[in-house]
Structure formats: C-alpha cells, structure tokens
C-alpha atoms as a PDB file:
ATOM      1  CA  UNK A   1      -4.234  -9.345  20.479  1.00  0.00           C
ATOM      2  CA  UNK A   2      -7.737  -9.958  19.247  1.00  0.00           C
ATOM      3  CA  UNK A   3     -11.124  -9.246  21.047  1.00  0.00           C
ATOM      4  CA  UNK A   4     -14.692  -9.907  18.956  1.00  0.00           C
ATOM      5  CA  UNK A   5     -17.439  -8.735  21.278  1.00  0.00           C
ATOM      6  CA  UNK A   6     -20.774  -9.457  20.451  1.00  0.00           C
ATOM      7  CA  UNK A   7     -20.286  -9.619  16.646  1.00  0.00           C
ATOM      8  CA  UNK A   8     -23.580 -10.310  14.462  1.00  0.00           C
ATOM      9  CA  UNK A   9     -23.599 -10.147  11.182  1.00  0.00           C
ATOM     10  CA  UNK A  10     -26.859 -10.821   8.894  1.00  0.00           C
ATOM     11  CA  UNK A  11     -27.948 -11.038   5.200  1.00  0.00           C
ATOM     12  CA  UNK A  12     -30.988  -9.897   4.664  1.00  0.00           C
ATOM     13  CA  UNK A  13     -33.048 -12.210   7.127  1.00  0.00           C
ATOM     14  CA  UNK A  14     -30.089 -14.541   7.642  1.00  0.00           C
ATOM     15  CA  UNK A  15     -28.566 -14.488  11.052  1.00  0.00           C
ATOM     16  CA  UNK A  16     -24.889 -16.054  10.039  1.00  0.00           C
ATOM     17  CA  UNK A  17     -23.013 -14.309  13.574  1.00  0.00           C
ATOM     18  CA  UNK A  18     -25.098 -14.088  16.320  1.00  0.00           C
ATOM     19  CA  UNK A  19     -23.520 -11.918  19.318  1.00  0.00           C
ATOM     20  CA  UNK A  20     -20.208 -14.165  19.179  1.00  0.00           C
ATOM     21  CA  UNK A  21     -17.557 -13.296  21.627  1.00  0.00           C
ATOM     22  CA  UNK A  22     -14.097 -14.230  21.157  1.00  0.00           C
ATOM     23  CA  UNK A  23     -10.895 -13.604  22.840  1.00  0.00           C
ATOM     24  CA  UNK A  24      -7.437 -14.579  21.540  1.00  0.00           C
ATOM     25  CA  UNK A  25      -4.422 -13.652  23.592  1.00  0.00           C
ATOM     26  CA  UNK A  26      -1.361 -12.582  22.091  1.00  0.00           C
ATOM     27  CA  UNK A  27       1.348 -15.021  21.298  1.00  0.00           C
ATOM     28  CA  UNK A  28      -1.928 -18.028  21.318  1.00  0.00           C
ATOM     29  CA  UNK A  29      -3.140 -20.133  18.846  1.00  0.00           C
ATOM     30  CA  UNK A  30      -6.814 -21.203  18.615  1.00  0.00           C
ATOM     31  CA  UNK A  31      -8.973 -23.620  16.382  1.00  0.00           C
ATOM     32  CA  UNK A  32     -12.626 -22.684  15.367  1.00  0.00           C
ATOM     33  CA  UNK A  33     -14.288 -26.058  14.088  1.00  0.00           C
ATOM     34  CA  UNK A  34     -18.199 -26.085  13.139  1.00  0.00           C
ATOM     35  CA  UNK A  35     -19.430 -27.380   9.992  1.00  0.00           C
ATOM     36  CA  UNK A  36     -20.108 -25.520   6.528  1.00  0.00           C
ATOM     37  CA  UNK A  37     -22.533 -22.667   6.861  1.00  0.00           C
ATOM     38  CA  UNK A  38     -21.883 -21.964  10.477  1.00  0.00           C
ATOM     39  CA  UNK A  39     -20.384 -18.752  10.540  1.00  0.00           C
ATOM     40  CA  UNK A  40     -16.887 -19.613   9.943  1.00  0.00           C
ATOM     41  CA  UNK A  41     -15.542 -17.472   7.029  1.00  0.00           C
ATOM     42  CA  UNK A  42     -17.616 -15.184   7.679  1.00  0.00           C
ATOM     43  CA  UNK A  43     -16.029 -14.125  11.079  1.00  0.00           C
ATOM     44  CA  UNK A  44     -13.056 -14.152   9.214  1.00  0.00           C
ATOM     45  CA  UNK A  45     -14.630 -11.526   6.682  1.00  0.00           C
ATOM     46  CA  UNK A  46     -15.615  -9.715   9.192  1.00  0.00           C
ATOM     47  CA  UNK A  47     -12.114  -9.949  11.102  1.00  0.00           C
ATOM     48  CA  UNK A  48     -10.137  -8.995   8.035  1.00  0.00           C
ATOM     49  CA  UNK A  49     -12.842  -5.498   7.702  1.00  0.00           C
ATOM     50  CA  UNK A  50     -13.994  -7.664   4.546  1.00  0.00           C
ATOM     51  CA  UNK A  51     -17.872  -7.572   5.351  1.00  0.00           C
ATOM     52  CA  UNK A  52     -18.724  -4.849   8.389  1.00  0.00           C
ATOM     53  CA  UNK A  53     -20.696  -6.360  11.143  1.00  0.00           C
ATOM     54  CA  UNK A  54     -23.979  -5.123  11.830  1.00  0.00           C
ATOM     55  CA  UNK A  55     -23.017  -4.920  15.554  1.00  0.00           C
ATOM     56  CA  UNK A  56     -20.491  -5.339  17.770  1.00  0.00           C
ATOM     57  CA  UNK A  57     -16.629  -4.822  18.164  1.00  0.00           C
ATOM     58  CA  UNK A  58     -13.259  -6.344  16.724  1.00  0.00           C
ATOM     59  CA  UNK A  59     -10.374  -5.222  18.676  1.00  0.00           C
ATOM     60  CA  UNK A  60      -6.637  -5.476  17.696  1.00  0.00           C
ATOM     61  CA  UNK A  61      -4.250  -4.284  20.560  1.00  0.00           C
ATOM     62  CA  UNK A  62      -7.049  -2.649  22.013  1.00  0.00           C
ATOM     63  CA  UNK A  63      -8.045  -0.896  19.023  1.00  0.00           C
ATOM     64  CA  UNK A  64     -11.675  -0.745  17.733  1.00  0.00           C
ATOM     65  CA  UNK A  65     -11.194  -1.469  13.782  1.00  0.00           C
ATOM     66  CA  UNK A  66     -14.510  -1.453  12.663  1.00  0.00           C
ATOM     67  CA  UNK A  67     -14.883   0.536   9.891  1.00  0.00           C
ATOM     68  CA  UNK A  68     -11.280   0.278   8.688  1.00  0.00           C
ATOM     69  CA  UNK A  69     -10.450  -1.276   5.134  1.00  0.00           C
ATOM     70  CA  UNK A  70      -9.056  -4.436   4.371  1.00  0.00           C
ATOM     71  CA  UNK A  71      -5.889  -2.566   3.646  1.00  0.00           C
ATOM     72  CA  UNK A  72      -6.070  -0.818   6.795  1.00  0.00           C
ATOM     73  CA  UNK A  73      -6.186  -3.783   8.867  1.00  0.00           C
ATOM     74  CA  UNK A  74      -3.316  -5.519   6.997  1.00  0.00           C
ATOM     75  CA  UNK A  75      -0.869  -2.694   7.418  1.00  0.00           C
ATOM     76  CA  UNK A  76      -1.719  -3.156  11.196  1.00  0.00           C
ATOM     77  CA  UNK A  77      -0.185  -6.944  11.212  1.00  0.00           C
ATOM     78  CA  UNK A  78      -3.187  -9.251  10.183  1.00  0.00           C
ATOM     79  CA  UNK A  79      -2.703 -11.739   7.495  1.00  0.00           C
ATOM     80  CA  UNK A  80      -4.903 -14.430   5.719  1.00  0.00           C
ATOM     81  CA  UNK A  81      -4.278 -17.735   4.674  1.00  0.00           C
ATOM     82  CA  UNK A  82      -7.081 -18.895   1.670  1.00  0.00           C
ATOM     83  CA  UNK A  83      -7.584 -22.559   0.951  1.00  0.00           C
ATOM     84  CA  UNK A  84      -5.686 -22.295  -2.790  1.00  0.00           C
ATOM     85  CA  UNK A  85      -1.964 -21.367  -1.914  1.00  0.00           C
ATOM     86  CA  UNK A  86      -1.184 -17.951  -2.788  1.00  0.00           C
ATOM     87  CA  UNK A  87       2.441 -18.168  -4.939  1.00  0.00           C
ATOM     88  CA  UNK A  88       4.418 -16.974  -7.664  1.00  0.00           C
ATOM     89  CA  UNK A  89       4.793 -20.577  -9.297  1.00  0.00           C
ATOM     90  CA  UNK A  90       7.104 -19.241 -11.613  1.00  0.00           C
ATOM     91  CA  UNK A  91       9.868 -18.213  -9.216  1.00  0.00           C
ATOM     92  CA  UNK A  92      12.059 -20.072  -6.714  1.00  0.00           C
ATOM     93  CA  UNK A  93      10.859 -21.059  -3.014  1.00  0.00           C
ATOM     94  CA  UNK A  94      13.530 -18.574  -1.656  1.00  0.00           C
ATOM     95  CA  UNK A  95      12.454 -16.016  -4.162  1.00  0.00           C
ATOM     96  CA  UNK A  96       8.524 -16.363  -2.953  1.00  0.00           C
ATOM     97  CA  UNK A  97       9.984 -15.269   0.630  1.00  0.00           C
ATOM     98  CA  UNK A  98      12.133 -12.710  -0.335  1.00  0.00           C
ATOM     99  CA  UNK A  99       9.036 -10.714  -1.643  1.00  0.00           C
ATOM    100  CA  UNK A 100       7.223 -10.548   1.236  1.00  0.00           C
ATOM    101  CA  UNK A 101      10.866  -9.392   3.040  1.00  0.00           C
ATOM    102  CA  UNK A 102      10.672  -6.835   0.482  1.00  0.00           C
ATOM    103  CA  UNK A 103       7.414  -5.528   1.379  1.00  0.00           C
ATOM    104  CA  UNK A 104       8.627  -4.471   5.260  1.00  0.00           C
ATOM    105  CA  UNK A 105      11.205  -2.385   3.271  1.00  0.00           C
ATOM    106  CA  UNK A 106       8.642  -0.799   1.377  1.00  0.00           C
ATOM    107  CA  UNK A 107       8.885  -2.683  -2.005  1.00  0.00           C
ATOM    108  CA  UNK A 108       5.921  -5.049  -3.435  1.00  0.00           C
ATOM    109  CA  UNK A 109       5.285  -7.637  -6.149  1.00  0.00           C
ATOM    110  CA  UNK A 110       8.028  -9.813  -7.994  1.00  0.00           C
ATOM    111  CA  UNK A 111       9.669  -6.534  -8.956  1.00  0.00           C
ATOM    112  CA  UNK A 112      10.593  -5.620  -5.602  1.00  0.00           C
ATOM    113  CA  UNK A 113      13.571  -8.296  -6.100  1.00  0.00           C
ATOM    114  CA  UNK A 114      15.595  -5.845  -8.218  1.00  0.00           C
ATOM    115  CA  UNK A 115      18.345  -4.178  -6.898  1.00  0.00           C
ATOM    116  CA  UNK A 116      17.206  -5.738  -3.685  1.00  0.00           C
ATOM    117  CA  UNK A 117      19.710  -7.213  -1.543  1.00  0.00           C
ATOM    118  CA  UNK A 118      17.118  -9.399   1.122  1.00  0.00           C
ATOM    119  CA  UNK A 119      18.121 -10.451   5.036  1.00  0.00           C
ATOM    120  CA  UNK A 120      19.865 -13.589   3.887  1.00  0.00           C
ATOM    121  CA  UNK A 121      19.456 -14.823   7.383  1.00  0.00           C
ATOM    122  CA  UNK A 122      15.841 -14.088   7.833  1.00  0.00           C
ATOM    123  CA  UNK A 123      15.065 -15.692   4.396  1.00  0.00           C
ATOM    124  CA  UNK A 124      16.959 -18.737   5.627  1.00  0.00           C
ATOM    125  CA  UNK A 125      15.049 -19.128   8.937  1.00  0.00           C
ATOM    126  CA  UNK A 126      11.692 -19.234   7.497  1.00  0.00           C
ATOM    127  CA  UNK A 127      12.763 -21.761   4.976  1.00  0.00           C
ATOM    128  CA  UNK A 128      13.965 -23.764   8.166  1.00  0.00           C
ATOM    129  CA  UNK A 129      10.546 -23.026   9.662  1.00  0.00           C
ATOM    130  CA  UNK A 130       8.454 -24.251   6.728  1.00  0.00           C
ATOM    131  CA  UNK A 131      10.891 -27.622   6.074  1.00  0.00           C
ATOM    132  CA  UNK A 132      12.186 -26.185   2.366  1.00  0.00           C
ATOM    133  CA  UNK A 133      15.529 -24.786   3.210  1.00  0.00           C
ATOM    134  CA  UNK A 134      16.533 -28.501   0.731  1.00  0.00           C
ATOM    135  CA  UNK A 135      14.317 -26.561  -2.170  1.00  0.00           C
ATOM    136  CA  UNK A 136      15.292 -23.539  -1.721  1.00  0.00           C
ATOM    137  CA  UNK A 137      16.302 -23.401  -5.704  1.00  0.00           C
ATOM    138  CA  UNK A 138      13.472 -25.060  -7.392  1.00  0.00           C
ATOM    139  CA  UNK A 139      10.585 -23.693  -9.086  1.00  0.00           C
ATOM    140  CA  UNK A 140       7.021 -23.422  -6.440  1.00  0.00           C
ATOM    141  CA  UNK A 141       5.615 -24.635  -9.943  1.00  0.00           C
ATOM    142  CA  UNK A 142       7.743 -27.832  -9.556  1.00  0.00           C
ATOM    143  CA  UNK A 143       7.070 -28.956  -5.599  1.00  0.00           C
ATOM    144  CA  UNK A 144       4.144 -30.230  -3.973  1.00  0.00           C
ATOM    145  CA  UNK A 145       0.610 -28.956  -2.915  1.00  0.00           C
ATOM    146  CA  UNK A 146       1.735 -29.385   0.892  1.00  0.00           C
ATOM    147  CA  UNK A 147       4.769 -27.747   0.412  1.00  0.00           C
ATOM    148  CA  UNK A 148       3.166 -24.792  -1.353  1.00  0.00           C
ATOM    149  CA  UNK A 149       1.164 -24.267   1.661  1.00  0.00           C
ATOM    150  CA  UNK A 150       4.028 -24.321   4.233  1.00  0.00           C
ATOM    151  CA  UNK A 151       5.550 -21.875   1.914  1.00  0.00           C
ATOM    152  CA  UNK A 152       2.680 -19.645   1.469  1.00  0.00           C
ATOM    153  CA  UNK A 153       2.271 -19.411   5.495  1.00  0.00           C
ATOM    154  CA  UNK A 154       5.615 -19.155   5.559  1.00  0.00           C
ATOM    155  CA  UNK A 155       5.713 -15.864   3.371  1.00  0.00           C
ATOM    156  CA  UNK A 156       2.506 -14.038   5.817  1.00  0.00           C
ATOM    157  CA  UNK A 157       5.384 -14.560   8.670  1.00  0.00           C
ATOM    158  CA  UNK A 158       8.269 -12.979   5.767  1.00  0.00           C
ATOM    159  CA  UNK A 159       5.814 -10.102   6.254  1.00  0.00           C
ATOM    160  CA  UNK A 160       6.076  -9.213   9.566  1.00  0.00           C
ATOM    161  CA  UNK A 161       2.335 -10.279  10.654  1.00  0.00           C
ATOM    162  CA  UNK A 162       1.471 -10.645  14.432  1.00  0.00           C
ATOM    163  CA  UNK A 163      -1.959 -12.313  13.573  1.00  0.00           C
ATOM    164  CA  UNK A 164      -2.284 -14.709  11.140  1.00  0.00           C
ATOM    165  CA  UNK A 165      -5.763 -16.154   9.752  1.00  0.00           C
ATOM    166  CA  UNK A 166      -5.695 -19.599   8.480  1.00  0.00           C
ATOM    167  CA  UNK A 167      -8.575 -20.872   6.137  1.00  0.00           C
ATOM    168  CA  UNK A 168      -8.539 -25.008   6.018  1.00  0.00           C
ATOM    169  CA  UNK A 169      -4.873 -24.979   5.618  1.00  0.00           C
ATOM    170  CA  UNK A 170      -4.776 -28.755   5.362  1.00  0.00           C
ATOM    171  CA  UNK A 171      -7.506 -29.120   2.406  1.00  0.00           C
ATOM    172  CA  UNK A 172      -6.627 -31.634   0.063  1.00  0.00           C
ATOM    173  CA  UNK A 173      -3.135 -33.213   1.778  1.00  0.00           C
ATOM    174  CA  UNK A 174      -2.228 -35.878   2.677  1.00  0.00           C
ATOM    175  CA  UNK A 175      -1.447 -37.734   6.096  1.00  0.00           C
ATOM    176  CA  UNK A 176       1.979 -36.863   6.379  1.00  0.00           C
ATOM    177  CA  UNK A 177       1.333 -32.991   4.504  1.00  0.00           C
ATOM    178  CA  UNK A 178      -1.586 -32.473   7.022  1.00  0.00           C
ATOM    179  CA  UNK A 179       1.112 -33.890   9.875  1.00  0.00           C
ATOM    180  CA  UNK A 180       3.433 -31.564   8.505  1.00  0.00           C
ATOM    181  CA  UNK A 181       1.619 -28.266   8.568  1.00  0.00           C
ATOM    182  CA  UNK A 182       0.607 -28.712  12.431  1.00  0.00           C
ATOM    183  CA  UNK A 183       4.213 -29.032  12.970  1.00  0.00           C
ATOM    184  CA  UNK A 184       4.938 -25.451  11.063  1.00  0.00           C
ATOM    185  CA  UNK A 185       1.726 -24.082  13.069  1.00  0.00           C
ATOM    186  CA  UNK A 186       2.646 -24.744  16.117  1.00  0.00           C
ATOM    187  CA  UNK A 187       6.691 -23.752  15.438  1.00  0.00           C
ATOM    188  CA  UNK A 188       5.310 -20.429  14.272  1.00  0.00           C
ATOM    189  CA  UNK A 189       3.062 -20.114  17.953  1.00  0.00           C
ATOM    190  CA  UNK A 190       6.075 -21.411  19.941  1.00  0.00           C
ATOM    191  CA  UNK A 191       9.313 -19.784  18.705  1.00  0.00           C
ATOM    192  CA  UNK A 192       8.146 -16.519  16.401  1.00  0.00           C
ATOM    193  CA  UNK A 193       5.514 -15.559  19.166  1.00  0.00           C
ATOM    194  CA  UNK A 194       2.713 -15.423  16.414  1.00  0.00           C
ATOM    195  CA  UNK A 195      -0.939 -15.130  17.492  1.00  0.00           C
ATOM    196  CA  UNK A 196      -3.012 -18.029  15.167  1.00  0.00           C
ATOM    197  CA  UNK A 197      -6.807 -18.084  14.256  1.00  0.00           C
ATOM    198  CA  UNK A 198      -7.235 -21.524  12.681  1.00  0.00           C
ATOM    199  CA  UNK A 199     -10.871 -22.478  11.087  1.00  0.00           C
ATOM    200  CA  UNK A 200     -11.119 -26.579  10.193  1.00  0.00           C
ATOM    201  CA  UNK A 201     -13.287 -29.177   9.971  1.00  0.00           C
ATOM    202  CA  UNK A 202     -10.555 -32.345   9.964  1.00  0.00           C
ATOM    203  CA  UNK A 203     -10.533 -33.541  13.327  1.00  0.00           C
ATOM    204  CA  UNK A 204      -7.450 -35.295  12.785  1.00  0.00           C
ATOM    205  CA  UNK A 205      -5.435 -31.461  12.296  1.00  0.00           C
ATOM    206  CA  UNK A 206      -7.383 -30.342  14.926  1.00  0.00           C
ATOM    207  CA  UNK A 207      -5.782 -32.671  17.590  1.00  0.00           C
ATOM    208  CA  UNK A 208      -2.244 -32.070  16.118  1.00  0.00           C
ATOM    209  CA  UNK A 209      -2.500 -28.483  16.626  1.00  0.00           C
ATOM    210  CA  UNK A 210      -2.497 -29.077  20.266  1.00  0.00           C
ATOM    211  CA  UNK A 211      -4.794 -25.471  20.978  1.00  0.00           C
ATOM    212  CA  UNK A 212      -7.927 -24.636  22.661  1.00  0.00           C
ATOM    213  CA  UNK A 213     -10.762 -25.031  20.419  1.00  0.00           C
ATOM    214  CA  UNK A 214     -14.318 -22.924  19.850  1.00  0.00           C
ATOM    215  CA  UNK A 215     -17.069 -24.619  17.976  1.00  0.00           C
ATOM    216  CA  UNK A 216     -19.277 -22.705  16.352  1.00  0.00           C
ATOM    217  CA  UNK A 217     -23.033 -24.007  15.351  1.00  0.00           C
ATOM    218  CA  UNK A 218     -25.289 -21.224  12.832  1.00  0.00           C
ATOM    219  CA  UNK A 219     -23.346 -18.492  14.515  1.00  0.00           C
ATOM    220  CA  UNK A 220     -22.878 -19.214  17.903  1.00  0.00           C
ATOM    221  CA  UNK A 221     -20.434 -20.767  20.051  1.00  0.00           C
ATOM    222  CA  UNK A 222     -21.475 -23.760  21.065  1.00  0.00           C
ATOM    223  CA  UNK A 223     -18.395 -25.783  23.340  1.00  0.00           C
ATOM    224  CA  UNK A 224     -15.053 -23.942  24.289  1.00  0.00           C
ATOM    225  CA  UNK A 225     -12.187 -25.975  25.566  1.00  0.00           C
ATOM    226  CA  UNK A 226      -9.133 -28.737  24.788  1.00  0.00           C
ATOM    227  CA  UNK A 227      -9.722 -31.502  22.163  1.00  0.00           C
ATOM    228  CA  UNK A 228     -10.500 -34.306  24.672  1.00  0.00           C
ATOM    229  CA  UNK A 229     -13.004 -31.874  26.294  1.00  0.00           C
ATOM    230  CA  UNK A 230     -14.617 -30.815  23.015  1.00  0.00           C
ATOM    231  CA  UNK A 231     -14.712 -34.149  21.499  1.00  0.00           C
ATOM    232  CA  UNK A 232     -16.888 -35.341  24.538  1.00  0.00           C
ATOM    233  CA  UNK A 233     -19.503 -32.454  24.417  1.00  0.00           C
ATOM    234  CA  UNK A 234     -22.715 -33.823  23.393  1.00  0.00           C
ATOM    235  CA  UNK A 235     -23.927 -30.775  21.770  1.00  0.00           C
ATOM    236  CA  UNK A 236     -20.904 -31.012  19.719  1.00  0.00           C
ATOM    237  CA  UNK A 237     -21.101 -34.738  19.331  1.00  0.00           C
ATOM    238  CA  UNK A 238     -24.703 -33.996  17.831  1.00  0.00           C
ATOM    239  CA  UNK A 239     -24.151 -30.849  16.075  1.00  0.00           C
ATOM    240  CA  UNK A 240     -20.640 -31.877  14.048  1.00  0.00           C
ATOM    241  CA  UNK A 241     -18.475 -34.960  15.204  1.00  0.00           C
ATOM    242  CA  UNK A 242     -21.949 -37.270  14.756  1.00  0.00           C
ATOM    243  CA  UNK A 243     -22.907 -39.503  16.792  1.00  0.00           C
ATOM    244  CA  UNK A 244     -20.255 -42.072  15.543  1.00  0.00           C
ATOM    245  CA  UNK A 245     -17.667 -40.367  17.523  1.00  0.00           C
END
C-alpha cells in the first residue's frame, strides 16, 4: 500500500528525514514512536505531499506520488487524523458521518445533507465501529473528547480511505478513552481491511494497538519490531523509553 524509500527531507541545514525507508503492507497497521523533534510529522507531511522531500520516493499502490498535491493524494484514498478532532459540533454524531458518505457521491460540506438520502446501513456500521450507535442523536458539541475522536476516525473510514494517518490520536484521554480508541484501531485493521500509520509517544496505546512498531531517533529508524522486542532495545531504552524502563 505504502513504500517510503530513502526519504530525506531538510530545512535549511537541518537534517529532520534522513534516507528513511518504510514499508507498510496493505490491510497492516503500524506504530512509529520516537520522541518530539524526531521526524515524526514530518514524514507525515511529506506522506500527505504536504512538504516535498528533497529525495527519495513515496509509493501508493505502486505509484510514485511525489510531486502530487495534497488534494491529489487524498482523492487517491489517504486520510489524516490531527491531534484536535476535526467535527461539525453543531450537528448530530450520525449527521458528522453522513457527510463524509456524501462526499463518495460527489457532495461536500454540511450542505451535502440536503436532498440527500445517505446508506442508512453504512452510516449505522460505522457508528457500531466507533461505539456511538447509543448517540447517534445528540449534538458532537454535547459528548466527550474521546468520543469525538472515535467519531472523527470514524468519518476518514465514511470516506472511503484505504490509508489512514493517525496523529497522537489518544492526546489528552483518559485510561478507558485511550483503551477505547485501540479497540476502534484495531476493528478498523481487522474487519474494514484498512491500512493504519499510527505516530505516538504513550507507551501504554502503543501496546494496545497490538502492531509492529518503527522508532524513529532525529530522522532515522532506529529499532523495528513487536512491543516486547522494542521495549528491550537499548538504543531505544536510551534514546526514548529512559533508562527507567
């Protein structure tokens, strides 16, 4: 689905990518940890045709899309998850995934929902999927930070995306909200088939999402492998878990 080989990326005399080589099958789910100012949004920039790379390749489906716009690379199945949800607080949960429904027929924004009659049955899946099919009729002004985030993931699916980005989905939950969105994650890898780029730095997520991990260190890749494998590294106990771990 996705193949980044030898991606750098610099500003000015800042190396923040340095020849990083990724590889993410379709239908998998990976974790990049590494700690702030490693590289880690920035690959995502660069994934998403944000920032260009100053060399290398990203490959979707075999397809060099270097060079594309952002725009470009959406429309070919990529979506982004940002740390603040991205909702229309002022409609209903159902209503927030009925847009994105909309779009694959061609229709955008909160306006799309006029005269539209949405698949009732895909609408109801996804609400399954992201545990708000009970809140289906209340405002996203009026539920919780945790469940605006299952929502909002839940609405890049409503679009019909085969590889979805996700920024520190977990920032700022709680236990059981953090507990929660690993659940959704891994639903969305296991039953709709999704391929799943997930950048963190809570170790705790990390081990829920039960999926191979990279760690990234000022722009390299640093330890590749399972959670007990990673956690053991000693570059990576050094680098990011410290040396309490």
């Amino acid at each position: 689905m996705l193949q980044l080989a030898g991606i750098t990326k610099r500003f000015g005399g800042l190396v923040v990518l340095d020849g990083l080589n990724l590889t993410l099958p379709k239908g998998a789910m990976q974790c990049i940890l590494g700690p702030n100012g490693c590289g880690k949004t920035t690959l995502f920039n660069v994934v998403t045709g944000e920032f260009p790379p100053d060399g290398g390749e990203v490959r979707l489906g075999g397809r060099n899309v270097v060079g594309l716009s952002p725009h470009g690379i959406s429309r070919l199945g990529v979506a982004r998850k940002f740390q603040v949800p991205g909702v229309y607080p002022e409609l209903s949960v159902a209503e927030n995934i009925e847009i994105p429904l909309a779009a694959g027929a061609g229709r955008y924004g909160p306006l799309s929902l006029l005269g539209y009659r949405p698949d009732a049955a895909r609408r109801d899946r996804l609400l399954d999927l992201c545990g708000l099919a009970g809140k289906a009729g209340e405002k996203v002004a009026e539920i919780a930070h945790g469940e605006k985030q299952r929502l909002e993931i839940a609405m890049l699916v409503a679009r019909d995306a085969e590889l979805i980005l996700l920024d520190e989905p977990t920032a700022g939950m709680s236990g059981a909200e953090t507990s929660a969105v690993a659940s959704l994650i891994r639903r969305l890898r296991d039953e709709e088939g999704k391929s799943i780029l997930v950048i963190e730095h809570d170790m705790n997520f990390v081990r829920q999402l039960e999926c191979p991990i990279i760690v990234m260190v000022r722009g390299k890749i640093v330890a590749e492998g399972r959670y007990e494998e990673v956690s053991r590294d000693p570059r990576v106990i050094e680098s990011y878990l410290g040396k309490r771990h």
